[in-house]
PDB file of N, CA and C in Angstrom:
ATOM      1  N   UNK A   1       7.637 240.643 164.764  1.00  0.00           N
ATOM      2  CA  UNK A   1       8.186 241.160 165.988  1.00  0.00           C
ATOM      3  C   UNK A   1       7.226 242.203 166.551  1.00  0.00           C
ATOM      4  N   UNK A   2       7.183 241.997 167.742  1.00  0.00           N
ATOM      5  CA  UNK A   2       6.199 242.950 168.639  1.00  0.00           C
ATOM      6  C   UNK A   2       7.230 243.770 169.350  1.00  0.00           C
ATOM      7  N   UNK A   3       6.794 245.140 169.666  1.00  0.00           N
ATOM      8  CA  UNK A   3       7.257 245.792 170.987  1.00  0.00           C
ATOM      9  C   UNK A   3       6.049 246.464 171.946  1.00  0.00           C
ATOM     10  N   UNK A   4       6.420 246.891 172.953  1.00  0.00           N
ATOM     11  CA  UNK A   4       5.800 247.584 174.156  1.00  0.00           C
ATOM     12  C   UNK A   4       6.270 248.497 174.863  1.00  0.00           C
ATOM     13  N   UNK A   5       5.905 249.521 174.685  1.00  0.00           N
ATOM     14  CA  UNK A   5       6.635 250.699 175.153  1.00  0.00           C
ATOM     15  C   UNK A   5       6.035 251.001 176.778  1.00  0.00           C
ATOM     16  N   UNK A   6       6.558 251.314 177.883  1.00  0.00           N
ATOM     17  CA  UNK A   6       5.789 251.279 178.877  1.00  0.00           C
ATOM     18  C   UNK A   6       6.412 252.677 178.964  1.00  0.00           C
ATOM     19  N   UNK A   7       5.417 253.592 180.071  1.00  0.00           N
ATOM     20  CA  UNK A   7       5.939 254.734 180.886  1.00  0.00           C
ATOM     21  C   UNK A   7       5.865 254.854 182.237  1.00  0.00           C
ATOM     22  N   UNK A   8       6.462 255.356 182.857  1.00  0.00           N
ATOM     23  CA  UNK A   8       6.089 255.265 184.081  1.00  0.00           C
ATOM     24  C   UNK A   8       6.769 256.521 185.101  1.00  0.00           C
ATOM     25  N   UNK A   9       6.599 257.124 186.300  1.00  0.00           N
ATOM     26  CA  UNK A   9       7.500 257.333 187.015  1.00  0.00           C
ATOM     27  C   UNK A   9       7.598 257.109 188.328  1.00  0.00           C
ATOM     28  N   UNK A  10       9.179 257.164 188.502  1.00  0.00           N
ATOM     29  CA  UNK A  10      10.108 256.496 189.846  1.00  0.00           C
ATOM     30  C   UNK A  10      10.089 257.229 190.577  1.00  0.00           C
ATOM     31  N   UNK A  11      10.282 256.956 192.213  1.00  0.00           N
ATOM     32  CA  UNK A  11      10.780 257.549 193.057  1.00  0.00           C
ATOM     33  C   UNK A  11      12.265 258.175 193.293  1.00  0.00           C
ATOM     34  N   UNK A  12      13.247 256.846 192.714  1.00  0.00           N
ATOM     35  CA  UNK A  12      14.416 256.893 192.699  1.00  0.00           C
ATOM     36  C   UNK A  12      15.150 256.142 191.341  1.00  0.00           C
ATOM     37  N   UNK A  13      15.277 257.281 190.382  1.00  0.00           N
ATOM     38  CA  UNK A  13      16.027 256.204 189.317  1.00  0.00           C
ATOM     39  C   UNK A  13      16.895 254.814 189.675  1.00  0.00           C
ATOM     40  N   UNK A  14      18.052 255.240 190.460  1.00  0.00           N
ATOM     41  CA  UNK A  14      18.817 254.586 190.504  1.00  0.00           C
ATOM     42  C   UNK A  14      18.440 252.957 191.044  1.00  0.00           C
ATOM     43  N   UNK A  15      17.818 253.113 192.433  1.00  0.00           N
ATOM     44  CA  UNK A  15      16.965 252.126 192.793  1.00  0.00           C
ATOM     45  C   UNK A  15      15.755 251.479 191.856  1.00  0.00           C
ATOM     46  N   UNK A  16      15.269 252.272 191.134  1.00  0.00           N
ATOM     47  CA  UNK A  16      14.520 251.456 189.785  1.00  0.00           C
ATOM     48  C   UNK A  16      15.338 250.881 188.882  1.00  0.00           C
ATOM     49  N   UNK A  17      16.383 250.927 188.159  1.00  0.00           N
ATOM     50  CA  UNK A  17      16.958 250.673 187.527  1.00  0.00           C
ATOM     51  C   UNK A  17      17.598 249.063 187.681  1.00  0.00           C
ATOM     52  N   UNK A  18      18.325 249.574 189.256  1.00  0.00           N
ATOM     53  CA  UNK A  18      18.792 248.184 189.834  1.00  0.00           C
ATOM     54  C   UNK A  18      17.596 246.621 189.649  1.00  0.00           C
ATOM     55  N   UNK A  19      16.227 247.322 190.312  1.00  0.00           N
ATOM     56  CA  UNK A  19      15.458 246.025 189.912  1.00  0.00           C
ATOM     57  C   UNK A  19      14.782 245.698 189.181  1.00  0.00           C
ATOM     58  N   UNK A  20      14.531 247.141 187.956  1.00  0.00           N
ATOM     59  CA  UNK A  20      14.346 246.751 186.295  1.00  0.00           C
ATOM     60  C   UNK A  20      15.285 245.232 186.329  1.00  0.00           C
ATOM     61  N   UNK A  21      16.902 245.535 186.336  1.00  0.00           N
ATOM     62  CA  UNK A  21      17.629 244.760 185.720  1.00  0.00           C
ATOM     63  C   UNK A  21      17.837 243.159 186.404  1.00  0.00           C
ATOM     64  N   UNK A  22      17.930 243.282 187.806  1.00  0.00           N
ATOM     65  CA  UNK A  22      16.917 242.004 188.566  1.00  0.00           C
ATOM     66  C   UNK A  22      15.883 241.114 187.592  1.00  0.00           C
ATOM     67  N   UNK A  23      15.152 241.998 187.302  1.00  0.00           N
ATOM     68  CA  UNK A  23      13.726 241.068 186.954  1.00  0.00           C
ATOM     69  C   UNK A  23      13.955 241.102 185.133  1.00  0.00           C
ATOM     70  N   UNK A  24      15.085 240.603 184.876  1.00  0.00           N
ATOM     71  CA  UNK A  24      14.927 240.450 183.389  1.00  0.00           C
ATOM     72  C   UNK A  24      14.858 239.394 183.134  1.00  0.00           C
ATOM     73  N   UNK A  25      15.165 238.547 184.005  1.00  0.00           N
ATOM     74  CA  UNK A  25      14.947 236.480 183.911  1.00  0.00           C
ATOM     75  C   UNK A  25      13.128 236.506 183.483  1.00  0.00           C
ATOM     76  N   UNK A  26      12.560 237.040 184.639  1.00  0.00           N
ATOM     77  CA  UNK A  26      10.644 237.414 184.706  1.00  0.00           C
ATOM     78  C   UNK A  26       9.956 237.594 183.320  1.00  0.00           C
ATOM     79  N   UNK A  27      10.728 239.060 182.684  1.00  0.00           N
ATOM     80  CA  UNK A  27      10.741 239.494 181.390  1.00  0.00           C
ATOM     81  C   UNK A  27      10.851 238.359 179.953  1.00  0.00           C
ATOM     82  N   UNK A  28      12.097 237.626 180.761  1.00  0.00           N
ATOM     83  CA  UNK A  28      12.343 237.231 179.196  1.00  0.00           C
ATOM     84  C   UNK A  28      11.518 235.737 179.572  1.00  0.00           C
ATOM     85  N   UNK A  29      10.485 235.540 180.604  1.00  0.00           N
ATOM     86  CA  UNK A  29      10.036 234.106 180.467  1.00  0.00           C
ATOM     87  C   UNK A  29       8.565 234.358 179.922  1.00  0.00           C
ATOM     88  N   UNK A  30       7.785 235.418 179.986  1.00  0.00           N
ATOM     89  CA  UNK A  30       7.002 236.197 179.306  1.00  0.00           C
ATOM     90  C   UNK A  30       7.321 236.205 177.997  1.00  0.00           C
ATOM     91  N   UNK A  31       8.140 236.470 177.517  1.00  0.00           N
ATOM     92  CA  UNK A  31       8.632 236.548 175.892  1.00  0.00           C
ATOM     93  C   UNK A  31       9.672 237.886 175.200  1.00  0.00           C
ATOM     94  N   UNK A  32       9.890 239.252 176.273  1.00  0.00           N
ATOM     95  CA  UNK A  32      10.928 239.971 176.151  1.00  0.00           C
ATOM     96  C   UNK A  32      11.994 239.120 175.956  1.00  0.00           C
ATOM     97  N   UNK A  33      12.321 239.928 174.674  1.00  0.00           N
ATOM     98  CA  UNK A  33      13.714 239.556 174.418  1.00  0.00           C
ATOM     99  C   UNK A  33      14.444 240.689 174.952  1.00  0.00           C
ATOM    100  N   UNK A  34      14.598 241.584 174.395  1.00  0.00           N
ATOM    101  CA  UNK A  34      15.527 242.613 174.669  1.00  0.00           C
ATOM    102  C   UNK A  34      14.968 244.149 174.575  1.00  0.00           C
ATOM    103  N   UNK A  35      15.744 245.071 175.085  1.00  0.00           N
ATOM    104  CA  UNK A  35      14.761 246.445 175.264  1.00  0.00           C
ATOM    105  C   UNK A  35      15.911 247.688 175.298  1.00  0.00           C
ATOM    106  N   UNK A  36      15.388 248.667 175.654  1.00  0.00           N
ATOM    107  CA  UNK A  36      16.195 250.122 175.797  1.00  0.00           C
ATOM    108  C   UNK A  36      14.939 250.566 177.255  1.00  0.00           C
ATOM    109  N   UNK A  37      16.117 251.532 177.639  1.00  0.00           N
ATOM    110  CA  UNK A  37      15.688 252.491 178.830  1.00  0.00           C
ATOM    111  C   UNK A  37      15.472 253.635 178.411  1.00  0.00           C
ATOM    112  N   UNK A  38      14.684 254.297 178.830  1.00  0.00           N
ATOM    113  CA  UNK A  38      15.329 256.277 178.362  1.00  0.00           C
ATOM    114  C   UNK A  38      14.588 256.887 179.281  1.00  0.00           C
ATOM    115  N   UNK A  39      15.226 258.186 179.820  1.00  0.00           N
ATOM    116  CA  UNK A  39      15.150 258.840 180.523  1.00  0.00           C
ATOM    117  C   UNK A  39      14.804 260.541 180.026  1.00  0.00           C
ATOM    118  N   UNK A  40      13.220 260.850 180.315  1.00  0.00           N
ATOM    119  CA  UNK A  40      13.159 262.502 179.732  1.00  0.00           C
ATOM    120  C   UNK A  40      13.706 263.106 180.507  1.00  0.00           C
ATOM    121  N   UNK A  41      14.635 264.035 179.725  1.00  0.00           N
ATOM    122  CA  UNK A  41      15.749 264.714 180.182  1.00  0.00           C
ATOM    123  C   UNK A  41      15.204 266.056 181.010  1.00  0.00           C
ATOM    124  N   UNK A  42      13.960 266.372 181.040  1.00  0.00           N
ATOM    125  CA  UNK A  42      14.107 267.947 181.816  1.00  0.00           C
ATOM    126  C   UNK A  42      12.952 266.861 182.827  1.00  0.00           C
ATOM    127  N   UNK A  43      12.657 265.535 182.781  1.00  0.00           N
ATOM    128  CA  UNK A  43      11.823 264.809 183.954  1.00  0.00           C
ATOM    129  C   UNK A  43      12.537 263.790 184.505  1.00  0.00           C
ATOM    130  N   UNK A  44      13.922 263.662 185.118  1.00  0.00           N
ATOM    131  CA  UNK A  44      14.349 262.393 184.936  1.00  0.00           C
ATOM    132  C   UNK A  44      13.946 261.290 185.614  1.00  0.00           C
ATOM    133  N   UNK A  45      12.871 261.273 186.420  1.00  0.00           N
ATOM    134  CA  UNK A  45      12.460 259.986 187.234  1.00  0.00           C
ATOM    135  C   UNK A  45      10.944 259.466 186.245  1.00  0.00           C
ATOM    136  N   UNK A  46      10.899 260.501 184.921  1.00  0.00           N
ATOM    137  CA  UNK A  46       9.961 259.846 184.326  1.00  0.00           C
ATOM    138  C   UNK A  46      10.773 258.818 183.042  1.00  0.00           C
ATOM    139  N   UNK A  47      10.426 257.666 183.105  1.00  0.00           N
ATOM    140  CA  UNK A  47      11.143 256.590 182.616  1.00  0.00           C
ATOM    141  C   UNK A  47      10.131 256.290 181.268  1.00  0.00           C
ATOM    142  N   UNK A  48      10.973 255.853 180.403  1.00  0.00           N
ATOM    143  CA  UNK A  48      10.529 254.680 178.773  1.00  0.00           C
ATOM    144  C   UNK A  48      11.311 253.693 179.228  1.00  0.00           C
ATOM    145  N   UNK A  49      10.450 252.496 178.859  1.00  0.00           N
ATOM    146  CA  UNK A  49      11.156 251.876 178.223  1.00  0.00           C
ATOM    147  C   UNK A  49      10.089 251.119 177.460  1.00  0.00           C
ATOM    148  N   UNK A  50      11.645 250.528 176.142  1.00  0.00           N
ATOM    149  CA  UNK A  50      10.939 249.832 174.666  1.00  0.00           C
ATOM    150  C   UNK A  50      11.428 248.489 174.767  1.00  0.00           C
ATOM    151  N   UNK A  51      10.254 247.413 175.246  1.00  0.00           N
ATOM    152  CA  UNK A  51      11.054 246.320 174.672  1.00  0.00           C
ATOM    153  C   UNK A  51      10.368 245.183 173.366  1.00  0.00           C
ATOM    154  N   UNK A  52      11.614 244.760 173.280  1.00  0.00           N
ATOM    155  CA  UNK A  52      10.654 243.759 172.131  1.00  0.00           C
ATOM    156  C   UNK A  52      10.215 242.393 172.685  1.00  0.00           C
ATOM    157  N   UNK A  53       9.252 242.197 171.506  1.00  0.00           N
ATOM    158  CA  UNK A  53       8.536 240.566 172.148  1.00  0.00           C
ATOM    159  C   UNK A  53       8.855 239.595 171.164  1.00  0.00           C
ATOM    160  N   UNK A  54       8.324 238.345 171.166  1.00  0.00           N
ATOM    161  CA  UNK A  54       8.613 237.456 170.081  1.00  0.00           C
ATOM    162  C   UNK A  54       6.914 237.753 169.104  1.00  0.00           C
ATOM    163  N   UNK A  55       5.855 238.375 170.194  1.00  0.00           N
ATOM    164  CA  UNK A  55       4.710 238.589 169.269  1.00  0.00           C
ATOM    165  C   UNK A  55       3.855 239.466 170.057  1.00  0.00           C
ATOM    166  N   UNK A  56       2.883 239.797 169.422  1.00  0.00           N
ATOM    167  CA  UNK A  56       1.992 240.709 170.485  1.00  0.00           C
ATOM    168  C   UNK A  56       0.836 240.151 171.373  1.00  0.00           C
ATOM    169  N   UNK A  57       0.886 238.812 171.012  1.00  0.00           N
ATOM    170  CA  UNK A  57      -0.271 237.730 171.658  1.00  0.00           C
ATOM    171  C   UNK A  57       0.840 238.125 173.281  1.00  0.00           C
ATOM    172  N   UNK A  58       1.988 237.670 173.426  1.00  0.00           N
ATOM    173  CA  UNK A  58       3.120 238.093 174.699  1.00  0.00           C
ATOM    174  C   UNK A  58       3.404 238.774 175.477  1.00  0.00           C
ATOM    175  N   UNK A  59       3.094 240.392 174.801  1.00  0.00           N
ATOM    176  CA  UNK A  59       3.284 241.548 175.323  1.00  0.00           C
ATOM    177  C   UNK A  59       1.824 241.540 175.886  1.00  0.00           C
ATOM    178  N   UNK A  60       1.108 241.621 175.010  1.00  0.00           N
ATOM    179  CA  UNK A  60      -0.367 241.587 175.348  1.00  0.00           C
ATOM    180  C   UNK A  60      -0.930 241.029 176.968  1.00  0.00           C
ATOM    181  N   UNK A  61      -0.282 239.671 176.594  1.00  0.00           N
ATOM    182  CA  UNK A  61      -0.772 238.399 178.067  1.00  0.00           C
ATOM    183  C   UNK A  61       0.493 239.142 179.147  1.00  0.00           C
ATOM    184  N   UNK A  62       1.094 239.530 178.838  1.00  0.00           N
ATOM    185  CA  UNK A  62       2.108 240.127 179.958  1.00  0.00           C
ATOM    186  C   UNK A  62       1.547 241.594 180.425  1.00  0.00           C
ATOM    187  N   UNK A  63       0.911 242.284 179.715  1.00  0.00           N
ATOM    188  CA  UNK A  63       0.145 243.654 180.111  1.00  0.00           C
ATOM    189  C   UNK A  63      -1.112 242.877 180.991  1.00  0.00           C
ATOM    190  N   UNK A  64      -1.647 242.321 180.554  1.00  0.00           N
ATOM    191  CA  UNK A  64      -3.373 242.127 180.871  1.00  0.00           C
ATOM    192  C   UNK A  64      -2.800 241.036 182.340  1.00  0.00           C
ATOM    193  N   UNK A  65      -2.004 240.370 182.467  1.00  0.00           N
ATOM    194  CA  UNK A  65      -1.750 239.733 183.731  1.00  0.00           C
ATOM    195  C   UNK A  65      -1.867 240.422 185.093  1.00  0.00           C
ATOM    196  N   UNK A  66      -0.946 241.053 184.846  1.00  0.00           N
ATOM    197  CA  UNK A  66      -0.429 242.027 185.795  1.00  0.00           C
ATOM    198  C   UNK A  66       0.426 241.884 186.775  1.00  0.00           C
ATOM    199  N   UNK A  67       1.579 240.601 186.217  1.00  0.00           N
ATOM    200  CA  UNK A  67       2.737 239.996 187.377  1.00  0.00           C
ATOM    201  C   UNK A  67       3.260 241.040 186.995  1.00  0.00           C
ATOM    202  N   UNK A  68       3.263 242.203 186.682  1.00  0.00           N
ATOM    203  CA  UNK A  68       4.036 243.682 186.919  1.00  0.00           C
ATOM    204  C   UNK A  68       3.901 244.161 188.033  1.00  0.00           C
ATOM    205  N   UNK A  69       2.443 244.179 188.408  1.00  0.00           N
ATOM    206  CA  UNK A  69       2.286 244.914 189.335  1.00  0.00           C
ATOM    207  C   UNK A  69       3.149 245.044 190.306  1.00  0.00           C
ATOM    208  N   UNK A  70       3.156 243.994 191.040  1.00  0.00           N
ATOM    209  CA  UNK A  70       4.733 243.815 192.557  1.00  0.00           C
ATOM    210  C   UNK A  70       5.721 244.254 192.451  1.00  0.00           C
ATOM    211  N   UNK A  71       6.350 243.844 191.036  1.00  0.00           N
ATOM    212  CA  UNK A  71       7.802 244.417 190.608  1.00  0.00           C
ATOM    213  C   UNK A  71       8.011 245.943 190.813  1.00  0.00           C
ATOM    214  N   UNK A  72       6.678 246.479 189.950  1.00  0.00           N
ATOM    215  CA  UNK A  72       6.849 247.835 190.132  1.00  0.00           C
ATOM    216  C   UNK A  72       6.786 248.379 191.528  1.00  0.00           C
ATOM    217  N   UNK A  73       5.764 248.202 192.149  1.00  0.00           N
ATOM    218  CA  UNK A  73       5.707 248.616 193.086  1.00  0.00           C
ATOM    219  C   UNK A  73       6.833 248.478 194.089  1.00  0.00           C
ATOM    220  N   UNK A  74       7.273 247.372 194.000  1.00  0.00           N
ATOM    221  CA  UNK A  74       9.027 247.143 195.109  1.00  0.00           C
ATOM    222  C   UNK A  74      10.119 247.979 194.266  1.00  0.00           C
ATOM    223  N   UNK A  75       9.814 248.267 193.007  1.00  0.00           N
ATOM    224  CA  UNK A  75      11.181 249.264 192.331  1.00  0.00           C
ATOM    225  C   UNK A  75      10.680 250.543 192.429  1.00  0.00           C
ATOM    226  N   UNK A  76       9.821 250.922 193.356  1.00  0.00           N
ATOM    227  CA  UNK A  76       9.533 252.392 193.305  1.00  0.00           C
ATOM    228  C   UNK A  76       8.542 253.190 192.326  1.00  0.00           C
ATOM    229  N   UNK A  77       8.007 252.474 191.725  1.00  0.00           N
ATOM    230  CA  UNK A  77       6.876 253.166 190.409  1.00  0.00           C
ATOM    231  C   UNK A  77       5.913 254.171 191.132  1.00  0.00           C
ATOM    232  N   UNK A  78       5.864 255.210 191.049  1.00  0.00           N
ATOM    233  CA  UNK A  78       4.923 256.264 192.038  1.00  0.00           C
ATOM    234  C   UNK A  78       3.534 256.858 191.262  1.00  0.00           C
ATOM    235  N   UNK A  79       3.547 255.566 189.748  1.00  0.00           N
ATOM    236  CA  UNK A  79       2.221 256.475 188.928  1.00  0.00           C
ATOM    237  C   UNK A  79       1.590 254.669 188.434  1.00  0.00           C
ATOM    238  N   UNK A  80       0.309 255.241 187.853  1.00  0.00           N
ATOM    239  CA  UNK A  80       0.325 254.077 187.164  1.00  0.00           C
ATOM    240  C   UNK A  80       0.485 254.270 185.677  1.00  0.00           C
ATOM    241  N   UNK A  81       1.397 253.269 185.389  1.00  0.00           N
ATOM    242  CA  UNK A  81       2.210 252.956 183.752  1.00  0.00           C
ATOM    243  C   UNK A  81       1.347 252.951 182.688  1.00  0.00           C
ATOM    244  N   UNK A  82       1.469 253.475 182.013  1.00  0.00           N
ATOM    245  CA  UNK A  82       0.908 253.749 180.687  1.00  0.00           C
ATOM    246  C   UNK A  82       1.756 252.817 179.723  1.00  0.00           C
ATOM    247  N   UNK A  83       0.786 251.464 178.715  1.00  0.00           N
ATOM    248  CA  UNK A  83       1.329 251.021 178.191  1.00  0.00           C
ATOM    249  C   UNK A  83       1.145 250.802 176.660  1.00  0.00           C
ATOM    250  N   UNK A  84       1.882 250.998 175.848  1.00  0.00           N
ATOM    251  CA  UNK A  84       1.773 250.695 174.369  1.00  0.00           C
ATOM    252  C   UNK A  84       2.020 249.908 173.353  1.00  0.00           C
ATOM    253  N   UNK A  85       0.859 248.579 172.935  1.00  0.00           N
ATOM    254  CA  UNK A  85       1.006 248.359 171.743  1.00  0.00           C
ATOM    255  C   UNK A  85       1.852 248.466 170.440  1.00  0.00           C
ATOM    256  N   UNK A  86       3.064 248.275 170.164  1.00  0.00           N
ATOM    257  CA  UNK A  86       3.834 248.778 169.079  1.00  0.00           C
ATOM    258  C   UNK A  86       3.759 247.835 167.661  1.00  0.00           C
ATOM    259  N   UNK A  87       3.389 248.584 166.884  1.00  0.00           N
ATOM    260  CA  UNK A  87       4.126 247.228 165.458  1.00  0.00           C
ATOM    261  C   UNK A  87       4.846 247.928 164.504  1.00  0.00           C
ATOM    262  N   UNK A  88       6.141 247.372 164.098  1.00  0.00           N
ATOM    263  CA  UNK A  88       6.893 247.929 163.038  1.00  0.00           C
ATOM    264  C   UNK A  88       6.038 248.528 161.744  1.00  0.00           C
ATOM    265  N   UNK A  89       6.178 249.300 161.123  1.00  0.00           N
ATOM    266  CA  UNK A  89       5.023 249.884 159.865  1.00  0.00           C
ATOM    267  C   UNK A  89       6.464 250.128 158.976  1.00  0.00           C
ATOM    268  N   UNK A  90       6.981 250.954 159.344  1.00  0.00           N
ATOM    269  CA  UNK A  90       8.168 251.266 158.013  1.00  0.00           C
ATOM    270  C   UNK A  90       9.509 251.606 158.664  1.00  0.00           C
ATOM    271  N   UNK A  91      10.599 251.634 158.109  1.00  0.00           N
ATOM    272  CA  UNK A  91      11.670 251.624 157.998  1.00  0.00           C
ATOM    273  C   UNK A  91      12.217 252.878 157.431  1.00  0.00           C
ATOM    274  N   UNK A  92      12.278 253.860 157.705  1.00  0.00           N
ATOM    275  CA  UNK A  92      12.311 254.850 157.104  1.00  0.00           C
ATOM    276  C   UNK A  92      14.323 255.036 156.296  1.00  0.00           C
ATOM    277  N   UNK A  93      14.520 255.600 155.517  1.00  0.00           N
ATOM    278  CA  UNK A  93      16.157 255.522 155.104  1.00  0.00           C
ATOM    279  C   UNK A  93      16.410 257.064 155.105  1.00  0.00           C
ATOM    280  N   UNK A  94      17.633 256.838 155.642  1.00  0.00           N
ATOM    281  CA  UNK A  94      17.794 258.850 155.992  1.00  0.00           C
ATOM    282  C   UNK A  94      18.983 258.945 154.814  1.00  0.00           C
TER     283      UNK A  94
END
């Protein structure tokens, strides 16, 4: 399992959010399966999100494409996204 953490920030959460969730058909034909949002709390139009892939060959060809680009730009993205490579390493037990 792969993930990709992207960052970015919005103009308008709310209006980003709406067409994050629009374009998850896009996402999951790329190879996202599923993800989380998060919001830094003393930045809130600066956005995470984590999603997972089926591999990193996916995330990879979905970074280096750049059919992001439009999306973002029509959902308000006002920076350019910083994106990350993820691979599971450990499991930690609390």
């Amino acid at each position: 399992m792969a993930n990709l953490l992207i960052r970015h920030q919005v103009k308008n959460y709310s209006a980003w959010k709406d067409a994050f969730i629009e374009d998850r058909l896009t996402r999951r034909k790329s190879g996202s399966r599923d993800g989380f949002v998060f919001r830094i709390s003393d930045k809130p139009d600066e956005v995470l999100i984590l999603l997972e892939w089926d591999n990193h060959e996916s995330s990879r060809e979905f970074v280096q494409s750049g059919d992001w680009k439009k999306e973002m730009e029509r959902s308000g993205v006002c920076d350019e996204p910083d994106f990350y490579l993820l691979e599971d390493v450990a499991q930690p037990r609390m």
